[in-house]
C-alpha atoms as a PDB file:
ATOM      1  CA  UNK A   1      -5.926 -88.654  28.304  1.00  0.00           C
ATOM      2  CA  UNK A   2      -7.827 -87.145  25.393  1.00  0.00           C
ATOM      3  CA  UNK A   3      -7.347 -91.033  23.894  1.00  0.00           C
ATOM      4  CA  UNK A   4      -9.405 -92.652  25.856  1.00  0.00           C
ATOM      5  CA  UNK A   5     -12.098 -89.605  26.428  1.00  0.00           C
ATOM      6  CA  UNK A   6     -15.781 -90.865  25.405  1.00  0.00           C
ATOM      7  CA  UNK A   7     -16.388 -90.529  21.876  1.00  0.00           C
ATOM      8  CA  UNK A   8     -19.180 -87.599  22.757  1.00  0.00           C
ATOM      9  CA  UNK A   9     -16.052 -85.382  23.827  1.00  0.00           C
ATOM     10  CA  UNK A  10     -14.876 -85.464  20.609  1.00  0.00           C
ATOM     11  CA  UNK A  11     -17.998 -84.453  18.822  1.00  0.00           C
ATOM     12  CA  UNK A  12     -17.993 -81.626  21.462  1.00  0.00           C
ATOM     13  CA  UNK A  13     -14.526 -80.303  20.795  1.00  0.00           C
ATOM     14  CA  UNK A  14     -15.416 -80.499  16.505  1.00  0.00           C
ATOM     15  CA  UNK A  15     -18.709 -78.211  17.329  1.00  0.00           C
ATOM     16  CA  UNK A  16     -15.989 -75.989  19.505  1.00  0.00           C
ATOM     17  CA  UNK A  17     -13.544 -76.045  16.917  1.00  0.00           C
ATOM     18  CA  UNK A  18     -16.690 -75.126  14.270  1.00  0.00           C
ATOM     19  CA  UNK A  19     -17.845 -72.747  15.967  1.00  0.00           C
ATOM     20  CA  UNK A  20     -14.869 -70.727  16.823  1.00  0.00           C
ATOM     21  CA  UNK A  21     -14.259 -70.931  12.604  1.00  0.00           C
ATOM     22  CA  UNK A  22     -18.324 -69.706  12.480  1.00  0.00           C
ATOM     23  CA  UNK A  23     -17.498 -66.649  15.144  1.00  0.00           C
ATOM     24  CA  UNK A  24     -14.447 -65.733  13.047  1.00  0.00           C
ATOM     25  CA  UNK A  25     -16.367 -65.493   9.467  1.00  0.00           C
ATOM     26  CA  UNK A  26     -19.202 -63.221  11.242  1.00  0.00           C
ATOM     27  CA  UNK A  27     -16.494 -61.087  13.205  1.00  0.00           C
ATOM     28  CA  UNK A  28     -14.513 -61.273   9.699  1.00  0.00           C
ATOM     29  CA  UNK A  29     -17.703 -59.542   7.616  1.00  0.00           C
ATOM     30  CA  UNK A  30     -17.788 -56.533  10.564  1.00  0.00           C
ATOM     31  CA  UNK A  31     -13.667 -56.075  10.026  1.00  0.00           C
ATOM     32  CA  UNK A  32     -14.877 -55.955   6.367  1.00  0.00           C
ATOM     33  CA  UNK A  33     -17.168 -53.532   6.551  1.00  0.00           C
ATOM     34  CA  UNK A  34     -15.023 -51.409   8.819  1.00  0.00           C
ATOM     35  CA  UNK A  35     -12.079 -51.118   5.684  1.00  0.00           C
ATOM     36  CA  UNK A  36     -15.072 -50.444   3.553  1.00  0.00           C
ATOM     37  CA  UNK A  37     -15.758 -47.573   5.904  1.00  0.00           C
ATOM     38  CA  UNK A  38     -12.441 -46.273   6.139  1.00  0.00           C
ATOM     39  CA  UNK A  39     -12.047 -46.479   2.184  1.00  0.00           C
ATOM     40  CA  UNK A  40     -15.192 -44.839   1.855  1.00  0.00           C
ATOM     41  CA  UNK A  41     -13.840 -41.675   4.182  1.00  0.00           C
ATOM     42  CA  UNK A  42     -10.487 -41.984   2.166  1.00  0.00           C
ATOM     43  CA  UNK A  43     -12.553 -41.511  -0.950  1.00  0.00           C
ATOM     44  CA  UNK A  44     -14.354 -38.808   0.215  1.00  0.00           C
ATOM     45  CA  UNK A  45     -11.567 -36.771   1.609  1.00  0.00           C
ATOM     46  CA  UNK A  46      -9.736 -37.078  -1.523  1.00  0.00           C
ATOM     47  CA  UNK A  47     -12.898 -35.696  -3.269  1.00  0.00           C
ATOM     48  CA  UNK A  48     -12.981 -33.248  -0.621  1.00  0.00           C
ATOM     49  CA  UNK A  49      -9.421 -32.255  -1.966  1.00  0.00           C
ATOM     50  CA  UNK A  50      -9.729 -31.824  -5.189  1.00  0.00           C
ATOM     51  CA  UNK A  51     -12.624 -29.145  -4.768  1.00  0.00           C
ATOM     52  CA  UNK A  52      -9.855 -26.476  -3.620  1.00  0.00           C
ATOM     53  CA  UNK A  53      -7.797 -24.641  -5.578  1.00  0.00           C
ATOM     54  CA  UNK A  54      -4.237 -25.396  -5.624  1.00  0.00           C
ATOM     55  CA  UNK A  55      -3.262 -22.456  -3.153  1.00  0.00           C
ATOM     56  CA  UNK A  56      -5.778 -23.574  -0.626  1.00  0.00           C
ATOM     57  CA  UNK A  57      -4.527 -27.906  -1.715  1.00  0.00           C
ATOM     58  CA  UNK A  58      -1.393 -27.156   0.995  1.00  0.00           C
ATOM     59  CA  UNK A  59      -3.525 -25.749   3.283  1.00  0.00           C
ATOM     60  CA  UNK A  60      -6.163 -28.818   3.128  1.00  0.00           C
ATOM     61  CA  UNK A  61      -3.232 -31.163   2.776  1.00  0.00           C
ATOM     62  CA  UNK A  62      -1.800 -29.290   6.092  1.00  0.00           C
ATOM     63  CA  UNK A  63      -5.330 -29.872   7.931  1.00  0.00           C
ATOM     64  CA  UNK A  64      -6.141 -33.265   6.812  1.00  0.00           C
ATOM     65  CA  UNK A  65      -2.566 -34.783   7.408  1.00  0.00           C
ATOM     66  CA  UNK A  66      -3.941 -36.051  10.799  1.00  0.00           C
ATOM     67  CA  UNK A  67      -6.823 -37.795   9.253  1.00  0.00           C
ATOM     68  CA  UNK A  68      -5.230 -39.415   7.080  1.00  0.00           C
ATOM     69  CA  UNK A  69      -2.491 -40.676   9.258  1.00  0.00           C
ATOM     70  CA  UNK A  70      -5.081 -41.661  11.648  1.00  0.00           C
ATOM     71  CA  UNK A  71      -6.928 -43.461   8.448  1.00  0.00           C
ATOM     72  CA  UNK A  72      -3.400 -45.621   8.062  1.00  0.00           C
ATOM     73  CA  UNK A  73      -3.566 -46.466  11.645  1.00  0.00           C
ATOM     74  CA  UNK A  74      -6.867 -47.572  12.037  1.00  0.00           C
ATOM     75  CA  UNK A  75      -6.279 -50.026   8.916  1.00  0.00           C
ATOM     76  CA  UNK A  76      -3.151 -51.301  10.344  1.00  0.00           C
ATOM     77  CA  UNK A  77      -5.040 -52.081  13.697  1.00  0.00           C
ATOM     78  CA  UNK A  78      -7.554 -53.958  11.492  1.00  0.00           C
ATOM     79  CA  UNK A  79      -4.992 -55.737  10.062  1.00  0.00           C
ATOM     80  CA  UNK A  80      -3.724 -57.023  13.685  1.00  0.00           C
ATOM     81  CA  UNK A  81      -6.926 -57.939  14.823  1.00  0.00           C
ATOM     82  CA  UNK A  82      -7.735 -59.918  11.652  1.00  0.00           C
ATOM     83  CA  UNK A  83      -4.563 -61.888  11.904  1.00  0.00           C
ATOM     84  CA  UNK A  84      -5.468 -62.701  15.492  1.00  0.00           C
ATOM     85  CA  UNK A  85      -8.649 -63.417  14.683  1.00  0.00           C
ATOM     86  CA  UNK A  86      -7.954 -65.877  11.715  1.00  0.00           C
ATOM     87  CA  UNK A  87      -4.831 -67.214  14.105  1.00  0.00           C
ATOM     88  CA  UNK A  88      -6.986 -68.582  16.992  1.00  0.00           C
ATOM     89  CA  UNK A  89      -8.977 -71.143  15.215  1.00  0.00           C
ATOM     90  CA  UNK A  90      -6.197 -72.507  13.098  1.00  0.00           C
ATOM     91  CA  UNK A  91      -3.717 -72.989  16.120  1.00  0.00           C
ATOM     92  CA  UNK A  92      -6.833 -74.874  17.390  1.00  0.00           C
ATOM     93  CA  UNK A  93      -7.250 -76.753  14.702  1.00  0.00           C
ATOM     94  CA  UNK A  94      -3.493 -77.911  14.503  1.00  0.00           C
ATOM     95  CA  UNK A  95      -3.188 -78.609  17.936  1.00  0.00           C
ATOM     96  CA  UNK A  96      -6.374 -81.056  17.322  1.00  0.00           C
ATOM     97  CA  UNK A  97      -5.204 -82.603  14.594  1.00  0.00           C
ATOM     98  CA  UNK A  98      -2.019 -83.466  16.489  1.00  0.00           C
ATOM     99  CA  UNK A  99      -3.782 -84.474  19.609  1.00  0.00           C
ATOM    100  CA  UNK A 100      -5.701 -87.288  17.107  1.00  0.00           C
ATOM    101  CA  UNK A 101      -2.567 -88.205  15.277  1.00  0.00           C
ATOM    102  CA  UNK A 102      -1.113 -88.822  18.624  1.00  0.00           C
ATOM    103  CA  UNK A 103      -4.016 -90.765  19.642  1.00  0.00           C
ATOM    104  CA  UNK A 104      -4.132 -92.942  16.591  1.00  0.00           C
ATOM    105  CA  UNK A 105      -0.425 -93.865  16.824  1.00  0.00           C
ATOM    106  CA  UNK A 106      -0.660 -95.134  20.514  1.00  0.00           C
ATOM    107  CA  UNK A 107      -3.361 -97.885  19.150  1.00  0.00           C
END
C-alpha cells in the first residue's frame, strides 16, 4: 500500500504532481495567447465593419455571420480545454492528499 511505499516514492509522486501543475501553467499561457488571437480578429472585423456604409453594414453583417459564430465557438472550445486542463492536476492533488490523510490515520 502507498503507506508503507519507500519514502523516495513519495518525493517522486510530489515532482509528478509539480510537474503536471508546471505543464498546465505553460499549456495555460498558449490557451492565453490563443483568446488574445481570437480577440484580436474580433477587433479587427469589427473595424473592418465600421468602414462600410450602412447599406453595405447588412451585407458585411450577412458575410461575416459565419466568422463570427465560428469566433464564439472556438472560445467556447478554449474554455473546455482550459477547464480540463486546470481539472487534471487538482483531482490529482485531492486524491493525494487523501491517500496521505489515509496513511497518517492508520499509524
Amino acid at each position: 500500500m502507498y503507506c508503507n511505499s519507500p519514502p523516495f516514492r513519495h518525493i517522486k509522486n510530489i515532482a509528478i504532481l509539480i510537474g503536471t501543475f508546471v505543464f498546465s501553467v505553460i499549456v495555460q499561457l498558449f490557451l492565453n495567447n490563443q483568446l488574445s488571437v481570437l480577440k484580436f480578429i474580433n477587433s479587427n472585423m469589427n473595424a473592418y465593419k465600421e468602414t462600410f456604409t450602412k447599406s453595405n453594414t447588412a451585407l458585411f453583417a450577412e458575410k461575416s455571420e459565419l466568422t463570427y459564430c465560428e469566433l464564439k465557438k472556438q472560445k467556447q472550445r478554449l474554455k473546455v480545454v482550459e477547464v480540463l486542463l486546470w481539472a487534471i492536476p487538482s483531482v490529482l492533488l485531492v486524491i493525494w492528499i487523501t491517500m496521505i490523510c489515509n496513511c497518517s490515520k492508520s499509524y
